[in-house]
Protein backbone atom coordinates (compact mmCIF):
# COMPACT_ATOMS: atom_id res chain seq x y z
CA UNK A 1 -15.45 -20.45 -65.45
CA UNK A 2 -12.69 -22.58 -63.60
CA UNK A 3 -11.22 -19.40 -61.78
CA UNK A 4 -12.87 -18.27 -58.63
CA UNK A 5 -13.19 -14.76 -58.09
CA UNK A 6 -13.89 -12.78 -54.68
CA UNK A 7 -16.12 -9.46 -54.28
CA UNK A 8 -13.48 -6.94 -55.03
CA UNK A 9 -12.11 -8.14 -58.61
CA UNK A 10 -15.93 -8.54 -59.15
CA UNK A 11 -16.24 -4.81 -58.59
CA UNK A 12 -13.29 -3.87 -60.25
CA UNK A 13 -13.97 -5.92 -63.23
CA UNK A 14 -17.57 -5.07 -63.81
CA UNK A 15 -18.45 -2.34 -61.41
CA UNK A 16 -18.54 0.69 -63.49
CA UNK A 17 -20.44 -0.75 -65.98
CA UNK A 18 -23.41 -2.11 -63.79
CA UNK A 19 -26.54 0.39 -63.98
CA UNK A 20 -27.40 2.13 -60.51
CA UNK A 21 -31.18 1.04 -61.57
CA UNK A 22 -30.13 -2.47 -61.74
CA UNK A 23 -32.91 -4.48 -59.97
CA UNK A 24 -31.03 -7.31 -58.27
CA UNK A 25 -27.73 -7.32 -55.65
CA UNK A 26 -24.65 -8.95 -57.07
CA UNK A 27 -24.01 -9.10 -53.32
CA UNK A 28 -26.35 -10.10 -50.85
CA UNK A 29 -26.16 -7.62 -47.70
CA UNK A 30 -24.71 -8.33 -43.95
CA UNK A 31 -28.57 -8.29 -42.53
CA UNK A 32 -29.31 -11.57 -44.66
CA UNK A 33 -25.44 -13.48 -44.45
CA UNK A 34 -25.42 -13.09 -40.99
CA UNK A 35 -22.04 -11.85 -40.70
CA UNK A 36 -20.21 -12.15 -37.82
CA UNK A 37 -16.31 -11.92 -37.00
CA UNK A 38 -15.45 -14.66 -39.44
CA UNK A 39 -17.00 -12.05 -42.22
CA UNK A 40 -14.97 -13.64 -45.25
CA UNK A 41 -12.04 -10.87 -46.78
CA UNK A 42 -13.57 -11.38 -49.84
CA UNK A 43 -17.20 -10.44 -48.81
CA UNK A 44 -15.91 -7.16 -46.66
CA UNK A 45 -16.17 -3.76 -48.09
CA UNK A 46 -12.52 -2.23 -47.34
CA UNK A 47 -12.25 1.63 -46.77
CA UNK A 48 -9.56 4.35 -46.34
CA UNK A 49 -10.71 7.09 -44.37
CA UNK A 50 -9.51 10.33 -45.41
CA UNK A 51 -10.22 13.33 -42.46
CA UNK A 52 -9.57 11.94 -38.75
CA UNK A 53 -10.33 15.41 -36.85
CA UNK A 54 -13.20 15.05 -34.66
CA UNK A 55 -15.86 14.06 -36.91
CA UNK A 56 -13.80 11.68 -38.91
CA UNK A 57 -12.66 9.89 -36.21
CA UNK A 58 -16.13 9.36 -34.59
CA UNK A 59 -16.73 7.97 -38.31
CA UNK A 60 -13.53 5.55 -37.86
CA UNK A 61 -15.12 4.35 -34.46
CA UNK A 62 -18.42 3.56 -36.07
CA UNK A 63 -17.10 1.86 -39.22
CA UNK A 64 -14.91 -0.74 -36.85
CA UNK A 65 -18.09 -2.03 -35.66
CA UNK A 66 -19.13 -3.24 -38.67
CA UNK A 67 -17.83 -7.06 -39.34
CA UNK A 68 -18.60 -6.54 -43.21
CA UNK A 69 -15.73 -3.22 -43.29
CA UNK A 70 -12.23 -2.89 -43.59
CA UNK A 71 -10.55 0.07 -42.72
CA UNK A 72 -6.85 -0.05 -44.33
CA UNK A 73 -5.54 3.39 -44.89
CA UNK A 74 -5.58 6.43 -42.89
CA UNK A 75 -5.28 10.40 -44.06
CA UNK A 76 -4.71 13.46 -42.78
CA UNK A 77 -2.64 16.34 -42.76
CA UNK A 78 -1.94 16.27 -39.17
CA UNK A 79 0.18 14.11 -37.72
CA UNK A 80 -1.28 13.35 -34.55
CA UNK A 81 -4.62 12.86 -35.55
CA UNK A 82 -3.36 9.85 -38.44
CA UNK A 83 -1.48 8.54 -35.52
CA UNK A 84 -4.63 8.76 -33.15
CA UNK A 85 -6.92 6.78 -36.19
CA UNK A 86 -4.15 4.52 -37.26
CA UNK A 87 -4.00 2.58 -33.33
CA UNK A 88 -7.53 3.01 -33.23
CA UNK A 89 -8.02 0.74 -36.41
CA UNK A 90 -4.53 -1.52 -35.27
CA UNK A 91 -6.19 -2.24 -31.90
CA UNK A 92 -8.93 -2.96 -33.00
CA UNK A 93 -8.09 -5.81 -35.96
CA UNK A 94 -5.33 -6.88 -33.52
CA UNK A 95 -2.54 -6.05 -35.81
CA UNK A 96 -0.21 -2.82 -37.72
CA UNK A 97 -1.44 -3.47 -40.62
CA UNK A 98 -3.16 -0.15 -40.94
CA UNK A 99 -1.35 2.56 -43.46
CA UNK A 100 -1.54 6.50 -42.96
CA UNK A 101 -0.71 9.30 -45.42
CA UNK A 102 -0.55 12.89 -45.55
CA UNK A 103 -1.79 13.34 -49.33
CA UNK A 104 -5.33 11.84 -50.03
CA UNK A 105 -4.45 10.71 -53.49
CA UNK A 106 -2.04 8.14 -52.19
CA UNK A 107 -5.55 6.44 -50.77
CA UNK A 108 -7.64 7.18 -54.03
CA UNK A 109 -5.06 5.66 -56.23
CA UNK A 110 -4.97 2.08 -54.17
CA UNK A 111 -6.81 -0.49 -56.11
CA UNK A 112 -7.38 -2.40 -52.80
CA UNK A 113 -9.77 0.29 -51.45
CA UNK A 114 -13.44 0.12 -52.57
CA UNK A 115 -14.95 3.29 -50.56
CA UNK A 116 -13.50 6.18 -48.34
CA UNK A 117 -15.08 8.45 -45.94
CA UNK A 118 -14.37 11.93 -46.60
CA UNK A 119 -14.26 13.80 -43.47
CA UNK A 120 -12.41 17.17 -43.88
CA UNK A 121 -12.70 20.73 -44.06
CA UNK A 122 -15.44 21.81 -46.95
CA UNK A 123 -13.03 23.73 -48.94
CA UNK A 124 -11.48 20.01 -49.92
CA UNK A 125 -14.76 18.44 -50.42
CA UNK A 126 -15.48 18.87 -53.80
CA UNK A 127 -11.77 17.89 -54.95
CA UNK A 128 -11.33 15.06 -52.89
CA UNK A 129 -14.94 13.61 -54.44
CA UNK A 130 -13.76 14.57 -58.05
CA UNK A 131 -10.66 12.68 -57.32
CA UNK A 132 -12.58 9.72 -55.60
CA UNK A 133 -15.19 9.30 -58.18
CA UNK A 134 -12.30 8.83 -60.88
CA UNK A 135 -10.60 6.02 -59.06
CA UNK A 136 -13.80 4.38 -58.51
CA UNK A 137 -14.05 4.90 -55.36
CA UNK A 138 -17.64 4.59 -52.97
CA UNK A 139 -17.80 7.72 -51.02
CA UNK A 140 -19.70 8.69 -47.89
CA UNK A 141 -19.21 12.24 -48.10
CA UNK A 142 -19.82 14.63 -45.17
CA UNK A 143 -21.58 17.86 -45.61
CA UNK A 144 -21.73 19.84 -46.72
CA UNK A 145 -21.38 19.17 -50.79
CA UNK A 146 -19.23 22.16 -51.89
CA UNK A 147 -17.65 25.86 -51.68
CA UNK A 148 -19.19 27.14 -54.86
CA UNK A 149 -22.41 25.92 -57.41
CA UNK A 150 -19.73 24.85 -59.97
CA UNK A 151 -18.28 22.61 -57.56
CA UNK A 152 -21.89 20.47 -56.60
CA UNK A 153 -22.36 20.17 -60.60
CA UNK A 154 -19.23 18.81 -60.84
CA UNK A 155 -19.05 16.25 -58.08
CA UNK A 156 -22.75 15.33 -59.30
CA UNK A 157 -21.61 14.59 -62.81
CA UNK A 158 -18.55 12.57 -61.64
CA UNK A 159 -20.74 10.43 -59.16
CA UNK A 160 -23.07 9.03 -62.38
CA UNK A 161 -20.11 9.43 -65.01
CA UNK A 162 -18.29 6.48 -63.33
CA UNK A 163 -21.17 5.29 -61.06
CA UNK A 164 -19.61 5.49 -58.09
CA UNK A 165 -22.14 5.29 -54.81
CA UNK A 166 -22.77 8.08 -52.83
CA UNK A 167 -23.60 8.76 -49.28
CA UNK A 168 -24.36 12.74 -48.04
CA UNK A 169 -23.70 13.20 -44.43
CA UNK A 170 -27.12 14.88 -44.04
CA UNK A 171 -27.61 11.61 -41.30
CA UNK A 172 -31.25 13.23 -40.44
CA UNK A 173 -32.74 11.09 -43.21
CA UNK A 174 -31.71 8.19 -41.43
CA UNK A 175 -33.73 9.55 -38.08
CA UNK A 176 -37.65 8.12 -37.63
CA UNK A 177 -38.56 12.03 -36.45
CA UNK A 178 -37.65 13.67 -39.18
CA UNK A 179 -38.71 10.57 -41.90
CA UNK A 180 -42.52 10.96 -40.08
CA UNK A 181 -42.35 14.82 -40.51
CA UNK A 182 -41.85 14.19 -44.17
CA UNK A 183 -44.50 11.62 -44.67
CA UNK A 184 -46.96 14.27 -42.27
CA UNK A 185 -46.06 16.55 -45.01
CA UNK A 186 -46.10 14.81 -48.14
CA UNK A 187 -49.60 12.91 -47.48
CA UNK A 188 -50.93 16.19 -46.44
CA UNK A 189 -51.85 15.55 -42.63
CA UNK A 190 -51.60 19.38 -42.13
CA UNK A 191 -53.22 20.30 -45.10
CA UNK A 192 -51.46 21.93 -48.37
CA UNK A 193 -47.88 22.82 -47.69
CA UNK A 194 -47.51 26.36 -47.70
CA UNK A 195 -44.59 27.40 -45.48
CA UNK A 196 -41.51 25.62 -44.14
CA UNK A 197 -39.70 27.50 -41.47
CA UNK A 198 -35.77 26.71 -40.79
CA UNK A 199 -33.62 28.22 -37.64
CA UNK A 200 -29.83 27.20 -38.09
CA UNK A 201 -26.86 27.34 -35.68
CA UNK A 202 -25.47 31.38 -35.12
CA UNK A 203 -21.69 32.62 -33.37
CA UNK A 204 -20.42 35.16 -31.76
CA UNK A 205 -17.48 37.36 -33.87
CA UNK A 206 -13.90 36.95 -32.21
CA UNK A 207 -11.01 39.52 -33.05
CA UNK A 208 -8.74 38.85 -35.70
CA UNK A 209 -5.71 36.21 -34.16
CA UNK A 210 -2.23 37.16 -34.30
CA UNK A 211 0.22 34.70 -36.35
CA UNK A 212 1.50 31.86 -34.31
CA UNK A 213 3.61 28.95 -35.56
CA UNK A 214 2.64 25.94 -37.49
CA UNK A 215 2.30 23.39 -34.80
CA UNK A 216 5.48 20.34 -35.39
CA UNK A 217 3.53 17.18 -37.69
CA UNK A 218 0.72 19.62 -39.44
CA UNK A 219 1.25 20.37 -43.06
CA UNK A 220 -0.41 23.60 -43.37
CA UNK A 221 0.12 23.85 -46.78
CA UNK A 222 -1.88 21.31 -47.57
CA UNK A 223 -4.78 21.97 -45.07
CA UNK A 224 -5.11 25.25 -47.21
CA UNK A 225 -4.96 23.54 -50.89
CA UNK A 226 -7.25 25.77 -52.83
CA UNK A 227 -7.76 28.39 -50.67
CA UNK A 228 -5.56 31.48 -50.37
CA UNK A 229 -2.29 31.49 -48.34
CA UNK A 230 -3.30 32.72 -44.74
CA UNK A 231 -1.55 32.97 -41.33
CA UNK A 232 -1.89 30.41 -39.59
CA UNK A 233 -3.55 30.63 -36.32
CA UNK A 234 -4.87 28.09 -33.87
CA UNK A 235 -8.68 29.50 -34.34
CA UNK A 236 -8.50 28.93 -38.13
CA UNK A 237 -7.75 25.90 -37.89
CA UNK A 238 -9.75 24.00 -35.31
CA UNK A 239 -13.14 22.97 -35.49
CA UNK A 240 -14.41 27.26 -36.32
CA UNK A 241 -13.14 27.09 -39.66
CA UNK A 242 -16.51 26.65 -40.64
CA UNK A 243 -16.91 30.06 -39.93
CA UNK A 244 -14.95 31.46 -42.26
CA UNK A 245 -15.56 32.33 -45.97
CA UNK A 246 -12.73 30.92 -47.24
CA UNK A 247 -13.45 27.71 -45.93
CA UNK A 248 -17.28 27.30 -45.88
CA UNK A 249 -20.09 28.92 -46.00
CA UNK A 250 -20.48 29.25 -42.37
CA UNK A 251 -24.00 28.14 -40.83
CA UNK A 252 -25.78 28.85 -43.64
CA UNK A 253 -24.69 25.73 -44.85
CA UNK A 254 -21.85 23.44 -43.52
CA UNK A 255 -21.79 24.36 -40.12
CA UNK A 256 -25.48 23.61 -39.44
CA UNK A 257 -27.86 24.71 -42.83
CA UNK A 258 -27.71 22.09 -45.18
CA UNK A 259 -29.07 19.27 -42.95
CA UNK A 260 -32.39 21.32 -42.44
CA UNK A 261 -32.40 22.62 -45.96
CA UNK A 262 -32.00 18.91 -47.09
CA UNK A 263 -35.11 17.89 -44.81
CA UNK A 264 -37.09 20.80 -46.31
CA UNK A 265 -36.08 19.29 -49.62
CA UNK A 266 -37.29 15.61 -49.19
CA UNK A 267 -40.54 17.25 -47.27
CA UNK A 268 -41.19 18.86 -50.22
CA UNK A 269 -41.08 16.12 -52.69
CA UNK A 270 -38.19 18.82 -54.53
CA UNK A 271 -35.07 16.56 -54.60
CA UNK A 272 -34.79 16.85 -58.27
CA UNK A 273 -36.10 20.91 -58.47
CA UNK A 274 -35.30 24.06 -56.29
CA UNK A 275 -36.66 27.16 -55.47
CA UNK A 276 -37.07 29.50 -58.50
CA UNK A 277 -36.47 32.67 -56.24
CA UNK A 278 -34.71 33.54 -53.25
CA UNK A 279 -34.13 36.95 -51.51
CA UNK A 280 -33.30 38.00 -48.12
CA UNK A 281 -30.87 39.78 -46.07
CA UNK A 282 -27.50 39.04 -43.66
CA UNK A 283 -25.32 40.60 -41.36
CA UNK A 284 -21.85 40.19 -41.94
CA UNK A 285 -18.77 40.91 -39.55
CA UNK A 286 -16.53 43.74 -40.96
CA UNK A 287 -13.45 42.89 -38.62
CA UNK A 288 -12.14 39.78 -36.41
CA UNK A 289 -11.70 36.37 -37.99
CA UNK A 290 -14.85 34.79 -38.77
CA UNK A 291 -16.69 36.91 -41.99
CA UNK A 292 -19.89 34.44 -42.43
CA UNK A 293 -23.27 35.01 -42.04
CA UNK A 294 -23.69 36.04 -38.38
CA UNK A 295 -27.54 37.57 -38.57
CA UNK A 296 -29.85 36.01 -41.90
CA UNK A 297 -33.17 35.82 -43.45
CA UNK A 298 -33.59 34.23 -46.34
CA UNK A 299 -36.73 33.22 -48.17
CA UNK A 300 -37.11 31.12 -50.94
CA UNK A 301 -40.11 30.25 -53.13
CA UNK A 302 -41.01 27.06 -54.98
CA UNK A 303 -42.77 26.74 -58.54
CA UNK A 304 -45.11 24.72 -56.69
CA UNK A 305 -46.25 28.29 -54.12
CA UNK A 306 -44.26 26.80 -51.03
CA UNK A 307 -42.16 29.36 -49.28
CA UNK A 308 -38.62 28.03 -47.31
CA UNK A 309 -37.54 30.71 -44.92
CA UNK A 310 -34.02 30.10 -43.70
CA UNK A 311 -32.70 32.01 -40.42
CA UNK A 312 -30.62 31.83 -38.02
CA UNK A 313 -31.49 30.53 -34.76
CA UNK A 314 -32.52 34.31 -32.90
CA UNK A 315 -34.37 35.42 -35.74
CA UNK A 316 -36.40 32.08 -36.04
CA UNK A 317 -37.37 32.06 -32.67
CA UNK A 318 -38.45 35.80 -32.72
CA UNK A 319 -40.64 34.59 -36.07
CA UNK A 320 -42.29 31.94 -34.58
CA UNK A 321 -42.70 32.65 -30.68
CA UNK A 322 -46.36 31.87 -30.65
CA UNK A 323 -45.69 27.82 -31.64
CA UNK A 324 -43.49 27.61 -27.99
CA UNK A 325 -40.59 25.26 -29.79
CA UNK A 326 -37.19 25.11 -29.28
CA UNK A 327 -35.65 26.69 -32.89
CA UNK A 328 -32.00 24.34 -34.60
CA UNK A 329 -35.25 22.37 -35.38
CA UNK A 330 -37.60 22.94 -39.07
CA UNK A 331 -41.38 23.85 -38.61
CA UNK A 332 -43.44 22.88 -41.88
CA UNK A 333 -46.84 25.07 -41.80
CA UNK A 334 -50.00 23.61 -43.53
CA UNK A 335 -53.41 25.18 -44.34
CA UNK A 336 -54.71 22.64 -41.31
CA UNK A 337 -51.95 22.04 -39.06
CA UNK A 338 -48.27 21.86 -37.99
CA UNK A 339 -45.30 20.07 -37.72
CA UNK A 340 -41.78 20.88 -36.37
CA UNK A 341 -39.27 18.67 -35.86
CA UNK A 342 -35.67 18.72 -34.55
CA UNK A 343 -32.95 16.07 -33.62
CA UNK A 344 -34.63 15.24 -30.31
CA UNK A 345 -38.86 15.50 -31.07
CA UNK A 346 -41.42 16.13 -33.08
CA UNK A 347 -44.41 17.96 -32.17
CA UNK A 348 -47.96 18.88 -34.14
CA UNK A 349 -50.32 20.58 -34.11
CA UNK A 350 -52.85 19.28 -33.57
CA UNK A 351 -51.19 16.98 -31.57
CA UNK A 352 -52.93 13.93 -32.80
CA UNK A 353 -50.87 14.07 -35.98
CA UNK A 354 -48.19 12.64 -34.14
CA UNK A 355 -49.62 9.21 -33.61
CA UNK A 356 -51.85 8.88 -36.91
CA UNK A 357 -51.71 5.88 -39.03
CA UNK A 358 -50.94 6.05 -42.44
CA UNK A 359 -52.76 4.08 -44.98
CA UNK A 360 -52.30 1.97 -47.57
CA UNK A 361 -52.63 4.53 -50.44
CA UNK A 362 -50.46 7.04 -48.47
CA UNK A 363 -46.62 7.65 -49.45
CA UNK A 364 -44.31 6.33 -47.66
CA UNK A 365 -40.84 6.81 -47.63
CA UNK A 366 -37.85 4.77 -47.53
CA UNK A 367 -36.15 3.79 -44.40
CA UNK A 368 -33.21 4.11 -42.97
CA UNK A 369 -32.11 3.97 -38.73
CA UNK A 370 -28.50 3.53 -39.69
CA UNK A 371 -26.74 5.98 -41.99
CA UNK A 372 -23.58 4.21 -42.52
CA UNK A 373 -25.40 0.73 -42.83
CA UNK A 374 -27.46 2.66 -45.63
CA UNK A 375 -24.54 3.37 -47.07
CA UNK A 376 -22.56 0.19 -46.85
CA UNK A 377 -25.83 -1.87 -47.84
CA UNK A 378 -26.02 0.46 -50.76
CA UNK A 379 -22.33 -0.42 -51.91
CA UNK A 380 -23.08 -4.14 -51.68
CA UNK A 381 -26.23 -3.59 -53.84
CA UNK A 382 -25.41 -0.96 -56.23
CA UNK A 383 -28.62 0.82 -55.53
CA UNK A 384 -29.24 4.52 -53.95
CA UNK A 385 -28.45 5.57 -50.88
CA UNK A 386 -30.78 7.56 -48.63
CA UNK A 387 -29.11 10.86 -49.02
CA UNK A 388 -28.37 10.13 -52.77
CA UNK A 389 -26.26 12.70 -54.91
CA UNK A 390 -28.75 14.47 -57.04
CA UNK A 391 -30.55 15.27 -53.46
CA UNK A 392 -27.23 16.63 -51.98
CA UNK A 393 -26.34 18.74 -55.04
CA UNK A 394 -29.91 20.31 -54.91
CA UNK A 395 -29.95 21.14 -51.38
CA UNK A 396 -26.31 22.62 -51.42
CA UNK A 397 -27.06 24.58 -54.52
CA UNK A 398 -29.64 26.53 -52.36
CA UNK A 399 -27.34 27.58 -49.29
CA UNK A 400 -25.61 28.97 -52.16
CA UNK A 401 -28.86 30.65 -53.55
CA UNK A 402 -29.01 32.31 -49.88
CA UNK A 403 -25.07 33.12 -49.84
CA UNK A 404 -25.30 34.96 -53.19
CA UNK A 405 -28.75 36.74 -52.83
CA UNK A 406 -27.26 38.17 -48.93
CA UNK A 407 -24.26 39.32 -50.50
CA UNK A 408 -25.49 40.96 -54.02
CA UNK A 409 -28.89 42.15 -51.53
CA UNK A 410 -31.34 41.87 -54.26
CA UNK A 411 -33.98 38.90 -55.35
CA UNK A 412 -32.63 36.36 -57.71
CA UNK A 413 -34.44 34.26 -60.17
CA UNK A 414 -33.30 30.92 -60.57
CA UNK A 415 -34.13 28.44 -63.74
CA UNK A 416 -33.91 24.33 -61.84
CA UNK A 417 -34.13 22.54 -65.20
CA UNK A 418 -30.87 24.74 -66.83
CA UNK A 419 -29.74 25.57 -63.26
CA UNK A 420 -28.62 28.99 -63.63
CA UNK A 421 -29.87 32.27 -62.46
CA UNK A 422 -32.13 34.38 -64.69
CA UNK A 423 -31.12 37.11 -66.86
CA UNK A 424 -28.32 37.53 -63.93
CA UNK A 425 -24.40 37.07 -65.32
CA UNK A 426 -23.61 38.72 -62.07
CA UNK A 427 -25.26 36.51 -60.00
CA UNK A 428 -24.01 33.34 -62.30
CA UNK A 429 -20.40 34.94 -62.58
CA UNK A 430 -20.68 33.74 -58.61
CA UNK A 431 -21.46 30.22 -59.53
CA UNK A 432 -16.96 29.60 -58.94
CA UNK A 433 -14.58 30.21 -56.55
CA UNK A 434 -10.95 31.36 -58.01
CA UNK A 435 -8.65 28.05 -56.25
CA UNK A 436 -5.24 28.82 -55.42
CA UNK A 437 -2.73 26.60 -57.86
CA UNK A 438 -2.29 24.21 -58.80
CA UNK A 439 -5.60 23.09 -57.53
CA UNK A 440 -8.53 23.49 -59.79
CA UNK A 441 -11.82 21.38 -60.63
């Protein structure tokens, strides 16, 4: 061929066809060219970012540094917080160059844009993937996966139907602590696996919030999307959303759960399976504003005899006093030792554990100090990511297990391979969540 072609028709042209197993990178990665300022266009991976709150724009910040990204388009339905993104990006290339939006489809339908971040509240997570995945679009994809089981099947299926990469926020696979805790586990340095112990975030109930106005530049309207019309109130709408049914799960799941659920998951060599049954017990607030999970325990119990106990963070500590650790952390209990890690140590027992050397016939597993360099590499290379889809759908599916089992108070019996409960249509008519029109999956 005469015709030169750069990167991005290269995707376009061939990209969804390529297998994710394929063996060799049709582009070789930043770590081996070397980039530096002078990155070619043609070799850089551009992005829209869609969610620029407080976690999105920390996201923005961190994808500027990379020489090998563009960062083109901006969303959000508030006006200030585009604004805030868009001369954040601007400033930083040197130019105005950088275009913001209140509707995310406007980004998903530019043929220009090879990935976007997805940064917003979890009640648009699953659509905004569904939508992302048909444009073709690379997607790293914050936690937590969904607002319903139906949802996680669905974004899973559109990830491999048009081979899109995919990139969970669940960043603690990218962290050396919690990597070694897994390989402790897996290799059997405490003995056989036999319990794995999670404490999770907890709040305090506020009153229910009298109506105020919508705030000048925020389309409320479209903030809510599926969810059913509301008042709108300051507290709903700022960062303790996640506390709210309607919008999450609460800290069973996107506001802390998932990331230690997800660790219990890759410890447990189960990121294709799940627990088979699940029962347990929550308190729930019967007035004021935020109606999650305040109080939980929540056990779940492998095919394999291992036995994930979810809680929040008072009832964890009161469970496991005697090991002295500070709980938001996951403590994995063998037949001949311990480990618990959180975000800032790990600690065995016995302590030796800690310092061991693996061997060559031991497992190791793959490495990652960088979560969005994972994911970037990954786009370049068409190969998995660290926190790869069928691992996020698998971990979401059981904050959902816990959800469903607190609120119906009984044991449920789950099948992994059809994934569906047991002999349960109550329990499976919970699998959706009604969306308010004209929004639907």
């Amino acid at each position: 061929m005469k015709q030169k072609i750069n990167r991005r028709q290269f995707v376009n042209s061939v990209g969804r066809s390529v297998p994710a197993v394929l063996g060799f990178p049709y582009i070789i990665p930043s770590s081996v060219r070397g980039y530096n300022d002078a990155t070619p266009p043609s070799d850089r991976i551009v992005m829209g970012c869609i969610g620029v709150g407080n976690m999105g724009t920390g996201h923005v910040r961190s994808f500027l540094s990379y020489d090998d990204v563009h960062i083109t388009a901006i969303c959000d339905v508030r006006k200030s917080h585009r604004d805030r993104a868009k001369d954040m990006v601007n400033n930083h290339y040197g130019n105005k160059d950088c275009a913001t939006c209140n509707d995310f489809r406007e980004i998903l339908a530019r043929k220009d844009i090879d990935a976007v971040l997805i940064a917003v509240p979890d009640h648009w997570h699953a659509l905004i993937g569904l939508e992302a995945a048909r444009n073709g679009k690379h997607m790293y994809y914050e936690k937590p996966m969904s607002m319903s089981i139906a949802e996680s099947k669905a974004v899973r299926e559109a990830v491999k139907r048009y081979n899109v990469v995919f990139q969970f926020g669940t960043q603690q696979r990218s962290d050396d602590r919690f990597r070694l805790a897994c390989e402790l586990v897996r290799n059997e340095k405490i003995g056989k696996l036999e319990t794995i112990m999670i404490g999770s975030a907890n709040y305090k109930p506020i009153p229910d919030q009298p109506e105020q106005p919508v705030p000048e530049g925020f389309d409320y309207e479209m903030w809510l999307g599926p969810a059913p019309v509301a008042p709108y109130t300051f507290e709903r709408c700022t960062r303790n959303w996640t506390l709210i049914r309607d919008y999450s799960l609460g800290c069973v799941s996107g506001a802390w759960g998932i990331h230690h659920v997800d660790i219990a998951q890759w410890a447990n060599n189960s990121d294709d399976t799940g627990p088979i049954e699940t029962e347990g017990y929550g308190v729930f607030p019967d007035r004021g504003l935020y109606d999650t999970a305040i109080v939980w325990e929540v056990e779940h119990m492998y095919a394999n005899g291992v036995k994930l106990v979810h809680m929040d963070m008072p009832t964890a500590l009161k469970r496991a006093e005697q090991f002295n650790i500070h709980w938001m952390g996951i403590l994995f209990l063998g037949s001949e030792g311990w480990v618990y890690v959180c975000r800032e140590l790990i600690k065995t027992g016995p302590e030796s554990l800690v310092k061991i050397k693996f061997n060559s016939t031991d497992e190791r597993l793959p490495r990652s100090v960088d979560h969005r360099r994972n994911f970037l590499d990954a786009v370049k290379n068409r190969r998995q990511t660290i926190s790869p889809i069928d691992a996020a759908a698998r971990s979401d599916m059981i904050c959902h297990h816990a959800d469903i089992a607190m609120r119906l108070g009984r044991k449920l019996f789950w099948d992994p391979v059809k994934e569906e409960f047991v002999n349960d249509a109550e329990a499976n008519r919970l699998f959706c969540r009604p969306m308010r029109s004209p929004w639907h999956l």
